[in-house]
Protein backbone atom coordinates (compact mmCIF):
# COMPACT_ATOMS: atom_id res chain seq x y z
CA UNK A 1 -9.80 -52.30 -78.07
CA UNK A 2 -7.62 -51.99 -75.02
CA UNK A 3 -8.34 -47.98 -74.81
CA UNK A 4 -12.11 -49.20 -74.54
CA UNK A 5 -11.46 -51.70 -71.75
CA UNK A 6 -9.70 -49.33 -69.50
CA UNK A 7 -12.06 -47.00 -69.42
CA UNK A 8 -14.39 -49.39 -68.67
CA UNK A 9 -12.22 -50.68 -65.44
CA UNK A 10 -11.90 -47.06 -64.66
CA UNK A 11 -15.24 -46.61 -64.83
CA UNK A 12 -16.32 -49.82 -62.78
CA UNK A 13 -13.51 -48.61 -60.07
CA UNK A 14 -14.61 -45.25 -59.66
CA UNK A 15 -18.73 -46.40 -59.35
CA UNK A 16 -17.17 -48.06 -55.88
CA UNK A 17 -15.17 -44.85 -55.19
CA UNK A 18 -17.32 -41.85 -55.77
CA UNK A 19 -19.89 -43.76 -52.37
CA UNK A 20 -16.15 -42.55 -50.90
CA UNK A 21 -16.00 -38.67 -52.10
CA UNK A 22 -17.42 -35.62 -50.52
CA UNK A 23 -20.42 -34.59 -52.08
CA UNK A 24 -19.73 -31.97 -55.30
CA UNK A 25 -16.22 -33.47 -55.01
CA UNK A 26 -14.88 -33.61 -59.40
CA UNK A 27 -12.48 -36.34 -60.10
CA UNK A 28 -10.16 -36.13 -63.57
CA UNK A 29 -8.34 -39.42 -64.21
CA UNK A 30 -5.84 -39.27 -66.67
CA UNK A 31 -5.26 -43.12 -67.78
CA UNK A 32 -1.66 -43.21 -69.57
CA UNK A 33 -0.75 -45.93 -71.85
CA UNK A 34 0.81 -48.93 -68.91
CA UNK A 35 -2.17 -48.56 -67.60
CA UNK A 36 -3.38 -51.05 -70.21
CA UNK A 37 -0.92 -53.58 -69.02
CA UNK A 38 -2.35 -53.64 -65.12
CA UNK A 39 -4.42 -56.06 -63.63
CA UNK A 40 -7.76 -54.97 -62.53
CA UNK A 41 -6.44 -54.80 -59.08
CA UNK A 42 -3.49 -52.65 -59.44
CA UNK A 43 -5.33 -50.19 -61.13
CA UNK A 44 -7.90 -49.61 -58.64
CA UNK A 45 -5.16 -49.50 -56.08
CA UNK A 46 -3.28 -46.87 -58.16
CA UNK A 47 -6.77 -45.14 -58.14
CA UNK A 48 -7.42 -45.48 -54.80
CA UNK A 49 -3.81 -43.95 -53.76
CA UNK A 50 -3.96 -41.31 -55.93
CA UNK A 51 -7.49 -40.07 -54.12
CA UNK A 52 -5.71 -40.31 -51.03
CA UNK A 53 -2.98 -38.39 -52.22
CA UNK A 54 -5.02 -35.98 -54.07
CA UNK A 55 -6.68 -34.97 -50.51
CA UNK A 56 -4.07 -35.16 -48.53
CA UNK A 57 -2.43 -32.40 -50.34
CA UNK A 58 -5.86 -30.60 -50.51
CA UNK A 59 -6.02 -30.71 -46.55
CA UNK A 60 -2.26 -29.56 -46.28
């Protein structure tokens, strides 16, 4: 099931991320379907960015 094995990557990449968030900080992640096409890698980047992005914008 490739719905099942992104949300298992998601859930691997964000175990490593949350050590990374503010405490009480909520995360949503909205997985569309390419992301079932990524490596491993390229979805943790895209994860990673879109954290920085995310509070960036929350600082601005």
């Amino acid at each position: 099931m490739v719905r099942n094995r992104v949300t298992r990557r998601l859930r691997a990449i964000m175990a490593d991320e949350l050590a990374r968030l503010p405490r009480g900080c909520r995360v949503v992640i909205r997985a569309l379907p390419p992301a079932a096409s990524v490596s491993f890698d390229e979805l943790k980047a895209d994860v990673a960015g879109g954290i920085r992005r995310a509070f960036a914008k929350a600082d601005t």
